[in-house]
PDB file of N, CA and C in Angstrom:
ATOM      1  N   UNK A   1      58.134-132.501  88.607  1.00  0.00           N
ATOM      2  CA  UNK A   1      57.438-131.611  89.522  1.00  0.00           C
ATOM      3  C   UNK A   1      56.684-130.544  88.723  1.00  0.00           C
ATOM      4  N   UNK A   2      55.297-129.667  89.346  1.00  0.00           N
ATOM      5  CA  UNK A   2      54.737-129.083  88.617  1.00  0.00           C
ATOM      6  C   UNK A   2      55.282-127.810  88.284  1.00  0.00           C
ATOM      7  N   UNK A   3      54.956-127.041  87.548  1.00  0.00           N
ATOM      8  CA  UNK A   3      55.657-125.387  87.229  1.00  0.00           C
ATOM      9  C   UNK A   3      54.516-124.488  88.352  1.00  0.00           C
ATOM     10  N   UNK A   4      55.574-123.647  88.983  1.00  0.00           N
ATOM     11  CA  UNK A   4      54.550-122.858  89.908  1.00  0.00           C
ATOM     12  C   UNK A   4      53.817-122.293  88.268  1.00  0.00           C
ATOM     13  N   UNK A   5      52.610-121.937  88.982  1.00  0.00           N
ATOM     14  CA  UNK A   5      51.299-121.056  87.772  1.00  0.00           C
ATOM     15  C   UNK A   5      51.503-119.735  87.940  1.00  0.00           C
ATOM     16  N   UNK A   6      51.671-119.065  86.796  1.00  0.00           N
ATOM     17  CA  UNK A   6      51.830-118.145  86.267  1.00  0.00           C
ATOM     18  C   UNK A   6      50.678-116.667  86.273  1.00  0.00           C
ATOM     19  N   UNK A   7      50.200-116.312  87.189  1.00  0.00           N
ATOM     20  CA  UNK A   7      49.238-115.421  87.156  1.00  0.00           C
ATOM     21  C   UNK A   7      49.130-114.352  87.695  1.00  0.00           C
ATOM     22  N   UNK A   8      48.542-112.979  87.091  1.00  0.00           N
ATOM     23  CA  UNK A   8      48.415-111.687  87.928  1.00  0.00           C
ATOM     24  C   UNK A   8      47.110-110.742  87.967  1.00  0.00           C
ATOM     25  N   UNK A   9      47.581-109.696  87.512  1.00  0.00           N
ATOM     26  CA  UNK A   9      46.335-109.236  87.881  1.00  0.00           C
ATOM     27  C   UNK A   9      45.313-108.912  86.662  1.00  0.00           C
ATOM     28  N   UNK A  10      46.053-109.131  85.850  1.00  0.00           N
ATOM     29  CA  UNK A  10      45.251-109.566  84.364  1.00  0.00           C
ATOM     30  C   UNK A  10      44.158-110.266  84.311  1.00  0.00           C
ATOM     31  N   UNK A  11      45.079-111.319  84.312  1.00  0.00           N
ATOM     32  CA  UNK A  11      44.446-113.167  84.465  1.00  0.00           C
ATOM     33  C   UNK A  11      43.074-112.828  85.309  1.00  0.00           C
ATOM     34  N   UNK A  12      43.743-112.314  86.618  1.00  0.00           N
ATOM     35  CA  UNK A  12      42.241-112.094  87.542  1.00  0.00           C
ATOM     36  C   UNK A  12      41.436-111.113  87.205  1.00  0.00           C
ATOM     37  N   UNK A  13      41.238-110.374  86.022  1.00  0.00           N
ATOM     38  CA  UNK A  13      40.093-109.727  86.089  1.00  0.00           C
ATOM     39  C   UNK A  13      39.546-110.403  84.713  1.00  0.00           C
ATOM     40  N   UNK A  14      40.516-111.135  83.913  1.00  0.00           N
ATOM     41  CA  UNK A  14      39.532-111.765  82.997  1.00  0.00           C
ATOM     42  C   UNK A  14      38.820-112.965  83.436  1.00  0.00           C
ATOM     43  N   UNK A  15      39.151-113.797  84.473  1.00  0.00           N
ATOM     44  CA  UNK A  15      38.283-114.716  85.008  1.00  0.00           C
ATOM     45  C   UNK A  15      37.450-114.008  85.772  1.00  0.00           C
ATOM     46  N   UNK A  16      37.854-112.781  86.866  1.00  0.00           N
ATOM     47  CA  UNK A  16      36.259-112.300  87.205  1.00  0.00           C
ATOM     48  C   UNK A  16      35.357-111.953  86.457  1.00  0.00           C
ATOM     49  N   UNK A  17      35.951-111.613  85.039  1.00  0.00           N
ATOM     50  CA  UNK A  17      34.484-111.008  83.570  1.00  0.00           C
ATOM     51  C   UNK A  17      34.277-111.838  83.385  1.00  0.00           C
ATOM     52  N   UNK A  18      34.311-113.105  83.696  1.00  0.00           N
ATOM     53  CA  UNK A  18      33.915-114.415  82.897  1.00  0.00           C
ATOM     54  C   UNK A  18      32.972-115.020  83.903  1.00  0.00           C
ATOM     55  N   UNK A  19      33.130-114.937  84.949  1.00  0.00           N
ATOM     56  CA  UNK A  19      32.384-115.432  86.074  1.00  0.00           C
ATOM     57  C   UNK A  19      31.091-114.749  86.351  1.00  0.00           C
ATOM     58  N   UNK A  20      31.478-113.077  86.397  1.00  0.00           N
ATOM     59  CA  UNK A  20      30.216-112.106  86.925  1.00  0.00           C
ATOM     60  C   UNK A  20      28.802-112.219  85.837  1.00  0.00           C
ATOM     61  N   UNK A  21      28.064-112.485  86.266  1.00  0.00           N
ATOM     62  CA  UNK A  21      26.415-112.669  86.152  1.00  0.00           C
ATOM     63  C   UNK A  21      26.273-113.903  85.211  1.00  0.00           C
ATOM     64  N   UNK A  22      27.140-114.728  85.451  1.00  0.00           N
ATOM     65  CA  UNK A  22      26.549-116.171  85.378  1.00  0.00           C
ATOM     66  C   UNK A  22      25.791-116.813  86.348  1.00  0.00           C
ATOM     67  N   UNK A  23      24.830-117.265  85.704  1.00  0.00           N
ATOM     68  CA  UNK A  23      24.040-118.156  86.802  1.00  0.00           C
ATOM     69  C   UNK A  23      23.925-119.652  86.771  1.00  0.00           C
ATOM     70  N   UNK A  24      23.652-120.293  85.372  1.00  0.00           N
ATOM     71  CA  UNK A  24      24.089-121.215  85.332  1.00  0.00           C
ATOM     72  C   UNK A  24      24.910-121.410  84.143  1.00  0.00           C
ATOM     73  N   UNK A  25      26.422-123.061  84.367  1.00  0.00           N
ATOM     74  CA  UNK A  25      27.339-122.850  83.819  1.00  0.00           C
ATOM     75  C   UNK A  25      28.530-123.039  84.067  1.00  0.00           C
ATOM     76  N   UNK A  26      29.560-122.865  83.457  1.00  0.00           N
ATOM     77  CA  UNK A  26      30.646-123.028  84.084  1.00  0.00           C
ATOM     78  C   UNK A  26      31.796-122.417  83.290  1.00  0.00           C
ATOM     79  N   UNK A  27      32.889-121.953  83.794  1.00  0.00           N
ATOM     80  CA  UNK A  27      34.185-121.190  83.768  1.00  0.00           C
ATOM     81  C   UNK A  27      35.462-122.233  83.740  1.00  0.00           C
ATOM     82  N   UNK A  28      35.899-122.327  82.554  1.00  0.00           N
ATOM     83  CA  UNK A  28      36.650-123.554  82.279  1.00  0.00           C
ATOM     84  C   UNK A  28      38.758-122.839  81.963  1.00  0.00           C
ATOM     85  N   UNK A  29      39.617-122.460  82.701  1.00  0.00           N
ATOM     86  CA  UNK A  29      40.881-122.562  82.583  1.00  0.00           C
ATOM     87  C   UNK A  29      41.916-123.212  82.228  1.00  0.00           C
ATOM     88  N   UNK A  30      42.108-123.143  80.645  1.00  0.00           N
ATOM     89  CA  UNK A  30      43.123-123.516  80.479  1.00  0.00           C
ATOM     90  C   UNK A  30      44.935-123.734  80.641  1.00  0.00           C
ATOM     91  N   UNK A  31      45.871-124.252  80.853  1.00  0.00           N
ATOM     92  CA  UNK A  31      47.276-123.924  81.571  1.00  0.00           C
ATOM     93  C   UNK A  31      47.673-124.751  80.842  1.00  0.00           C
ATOM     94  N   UNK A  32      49.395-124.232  80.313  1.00  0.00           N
ATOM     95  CA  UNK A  32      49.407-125.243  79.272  1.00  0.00           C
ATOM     96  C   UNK A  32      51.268-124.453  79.609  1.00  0.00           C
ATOM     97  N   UNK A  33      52.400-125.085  80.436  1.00  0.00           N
ATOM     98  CA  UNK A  33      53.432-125.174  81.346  1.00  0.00           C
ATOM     99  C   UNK A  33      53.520-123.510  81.796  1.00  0.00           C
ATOM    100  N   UNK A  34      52.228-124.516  82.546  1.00  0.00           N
ATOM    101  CA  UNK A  34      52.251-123.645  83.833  1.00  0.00           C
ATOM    102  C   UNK A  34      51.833-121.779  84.105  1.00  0.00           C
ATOM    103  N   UNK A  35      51.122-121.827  82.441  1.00  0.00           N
ATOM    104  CA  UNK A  35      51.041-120.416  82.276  1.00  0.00           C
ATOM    105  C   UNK A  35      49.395-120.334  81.633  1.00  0.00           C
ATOM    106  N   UNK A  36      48.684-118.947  82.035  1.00  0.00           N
ATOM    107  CA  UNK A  36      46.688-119.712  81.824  1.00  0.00           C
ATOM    108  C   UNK A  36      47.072-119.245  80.290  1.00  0.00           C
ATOM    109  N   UNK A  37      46.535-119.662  79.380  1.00  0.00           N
ATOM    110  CA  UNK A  37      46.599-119.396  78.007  1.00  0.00           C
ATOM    111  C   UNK A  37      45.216-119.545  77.212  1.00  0.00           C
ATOM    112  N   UNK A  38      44.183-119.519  78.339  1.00  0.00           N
ATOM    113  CA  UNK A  38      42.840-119.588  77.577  1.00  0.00           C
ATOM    114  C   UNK A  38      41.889-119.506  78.873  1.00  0.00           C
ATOM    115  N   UNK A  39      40.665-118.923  78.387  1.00  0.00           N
ATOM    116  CA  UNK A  39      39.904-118.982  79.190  1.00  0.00           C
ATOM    117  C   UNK A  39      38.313-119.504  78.663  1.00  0.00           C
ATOM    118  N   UNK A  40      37.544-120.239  79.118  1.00  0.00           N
ATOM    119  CA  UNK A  40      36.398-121.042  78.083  1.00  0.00           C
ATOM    120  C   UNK A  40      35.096-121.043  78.894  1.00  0.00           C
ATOM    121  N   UNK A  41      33.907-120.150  78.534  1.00  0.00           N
ATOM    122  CA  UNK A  41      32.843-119.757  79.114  1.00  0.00           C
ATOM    123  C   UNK A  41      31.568-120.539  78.803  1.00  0.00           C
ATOM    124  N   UNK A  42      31.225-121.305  78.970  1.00  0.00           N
ATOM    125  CA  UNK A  42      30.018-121.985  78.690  1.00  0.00           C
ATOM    126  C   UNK A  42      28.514-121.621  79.469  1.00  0.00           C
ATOM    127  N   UNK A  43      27.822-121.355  78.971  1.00  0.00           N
ATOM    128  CA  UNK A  43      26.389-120.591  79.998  1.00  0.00           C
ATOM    129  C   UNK A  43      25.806-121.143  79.177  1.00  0.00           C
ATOM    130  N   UNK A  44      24.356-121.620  80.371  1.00  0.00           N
ATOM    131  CA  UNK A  44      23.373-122.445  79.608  1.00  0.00           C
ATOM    132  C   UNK A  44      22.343-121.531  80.269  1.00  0.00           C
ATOM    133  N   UNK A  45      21.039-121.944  79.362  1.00  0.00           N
ATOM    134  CA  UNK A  45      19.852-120.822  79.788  1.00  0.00           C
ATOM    135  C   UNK A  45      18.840-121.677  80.309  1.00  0.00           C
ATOM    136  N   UNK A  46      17.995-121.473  81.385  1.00  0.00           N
ATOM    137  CA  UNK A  46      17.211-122.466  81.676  1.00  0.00           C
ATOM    138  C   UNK A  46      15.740-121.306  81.236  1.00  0.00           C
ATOM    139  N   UNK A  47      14.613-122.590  80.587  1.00  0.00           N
ATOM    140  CA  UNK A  47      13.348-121.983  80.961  1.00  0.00           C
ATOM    141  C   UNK A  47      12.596-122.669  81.130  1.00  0.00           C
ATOM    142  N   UNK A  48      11.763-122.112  82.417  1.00  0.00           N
ATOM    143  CA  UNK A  48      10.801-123.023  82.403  1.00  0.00           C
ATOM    144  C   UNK A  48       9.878-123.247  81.679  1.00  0.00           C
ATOM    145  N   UNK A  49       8.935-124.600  81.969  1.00  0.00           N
ATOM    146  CA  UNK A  49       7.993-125.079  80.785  1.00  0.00           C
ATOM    147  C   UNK A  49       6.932-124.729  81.436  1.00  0.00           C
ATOM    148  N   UNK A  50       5.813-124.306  80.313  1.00  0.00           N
ATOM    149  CA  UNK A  50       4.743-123.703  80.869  1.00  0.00           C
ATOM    150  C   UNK A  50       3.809-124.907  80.701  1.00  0.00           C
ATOM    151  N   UNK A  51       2.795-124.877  82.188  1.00  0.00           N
ATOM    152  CA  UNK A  51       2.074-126.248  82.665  1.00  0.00           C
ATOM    153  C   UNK A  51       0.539-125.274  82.104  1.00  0.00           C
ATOM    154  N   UNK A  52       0.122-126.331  80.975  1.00  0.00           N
ATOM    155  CA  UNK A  52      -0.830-126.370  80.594  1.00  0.00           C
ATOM    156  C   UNK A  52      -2.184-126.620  81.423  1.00  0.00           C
ATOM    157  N   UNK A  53      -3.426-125.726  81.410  1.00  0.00           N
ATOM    158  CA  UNK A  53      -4.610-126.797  81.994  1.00  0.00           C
ATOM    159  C   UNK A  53      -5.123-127.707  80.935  1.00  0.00           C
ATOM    160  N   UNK A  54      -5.793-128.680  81.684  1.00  0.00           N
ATOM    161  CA  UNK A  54      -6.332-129.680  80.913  1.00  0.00           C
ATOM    162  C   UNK A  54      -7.095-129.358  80.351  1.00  0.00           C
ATOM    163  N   UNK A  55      -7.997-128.171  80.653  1.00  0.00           N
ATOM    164  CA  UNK A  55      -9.536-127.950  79.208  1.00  0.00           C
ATOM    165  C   UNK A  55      -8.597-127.696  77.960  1.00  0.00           C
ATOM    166  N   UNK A  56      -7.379-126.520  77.750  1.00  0.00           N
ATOM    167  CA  UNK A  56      -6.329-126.024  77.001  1.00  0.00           C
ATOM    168  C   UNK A  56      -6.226-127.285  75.943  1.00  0.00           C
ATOM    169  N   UNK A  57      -5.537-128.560  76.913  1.00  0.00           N
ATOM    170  CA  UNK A  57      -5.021-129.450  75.968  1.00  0.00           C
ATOM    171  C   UNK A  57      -6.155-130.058  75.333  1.00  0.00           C
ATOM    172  N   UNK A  58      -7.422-130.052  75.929  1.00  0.00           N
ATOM    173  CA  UNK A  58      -8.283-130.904  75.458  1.00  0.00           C
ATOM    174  C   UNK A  58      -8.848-130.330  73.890  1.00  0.00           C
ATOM    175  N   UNK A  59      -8.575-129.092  74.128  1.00  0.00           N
ATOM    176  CA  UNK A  59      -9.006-128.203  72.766  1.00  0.00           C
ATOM    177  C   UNK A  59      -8.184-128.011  71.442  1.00  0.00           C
ATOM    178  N   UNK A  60      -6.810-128.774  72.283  1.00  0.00           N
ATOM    179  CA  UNK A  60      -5.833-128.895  71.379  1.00  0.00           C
ATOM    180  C   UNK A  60      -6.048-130.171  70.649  1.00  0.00           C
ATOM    181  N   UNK A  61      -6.398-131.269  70.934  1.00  0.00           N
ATOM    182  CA  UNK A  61      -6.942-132.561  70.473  1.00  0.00           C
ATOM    183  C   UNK A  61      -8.190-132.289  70.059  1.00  0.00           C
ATOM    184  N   UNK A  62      -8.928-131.703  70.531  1.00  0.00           N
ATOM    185  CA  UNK A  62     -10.417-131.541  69.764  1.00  0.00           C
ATOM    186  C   UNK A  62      -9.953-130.727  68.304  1.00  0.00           C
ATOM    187  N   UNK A  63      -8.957-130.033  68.031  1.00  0.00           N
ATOM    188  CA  UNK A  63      -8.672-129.342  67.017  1.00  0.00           C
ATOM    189  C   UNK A  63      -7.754-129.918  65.672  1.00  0.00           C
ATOM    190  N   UNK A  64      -7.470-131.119  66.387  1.00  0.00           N
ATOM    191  CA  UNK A  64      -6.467-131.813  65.137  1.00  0.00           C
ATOM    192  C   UNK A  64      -7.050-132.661  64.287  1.00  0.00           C
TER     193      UNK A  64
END
């Protein structure tokens, strides 16, 4: 049977610092019998790609 999990009010404010102003990403908890013993933050950055006009690219090939 599982071990009840082990958590208070610690635990919960280091997973809320881990969570607050992520946007994209994810919040990964480790438990290891039954007690959190890690916490693992991964954030990825998105940017967008900037859409070229076509005269732009054409000047880019006229230039090579």
């Amino acid at each position: 049977m599982a071990k009840q999990l082990e958590i208070n009010e610690l635990w919960l404010e280091r997973i809320r610092e881990q969570v607050e102003g992520l946007e994209y990403g994810s919040v990964q908890i480790v438990v290891h019998d039954g007690r959190i013993v890690q916490i693992e933050r991964t954030e990825r950055k998105r940017f967008d790609t900037v859409q070229r006009s076509p005269a732009a690219v054409q000047r880019r090939v006229n230039q090579a």
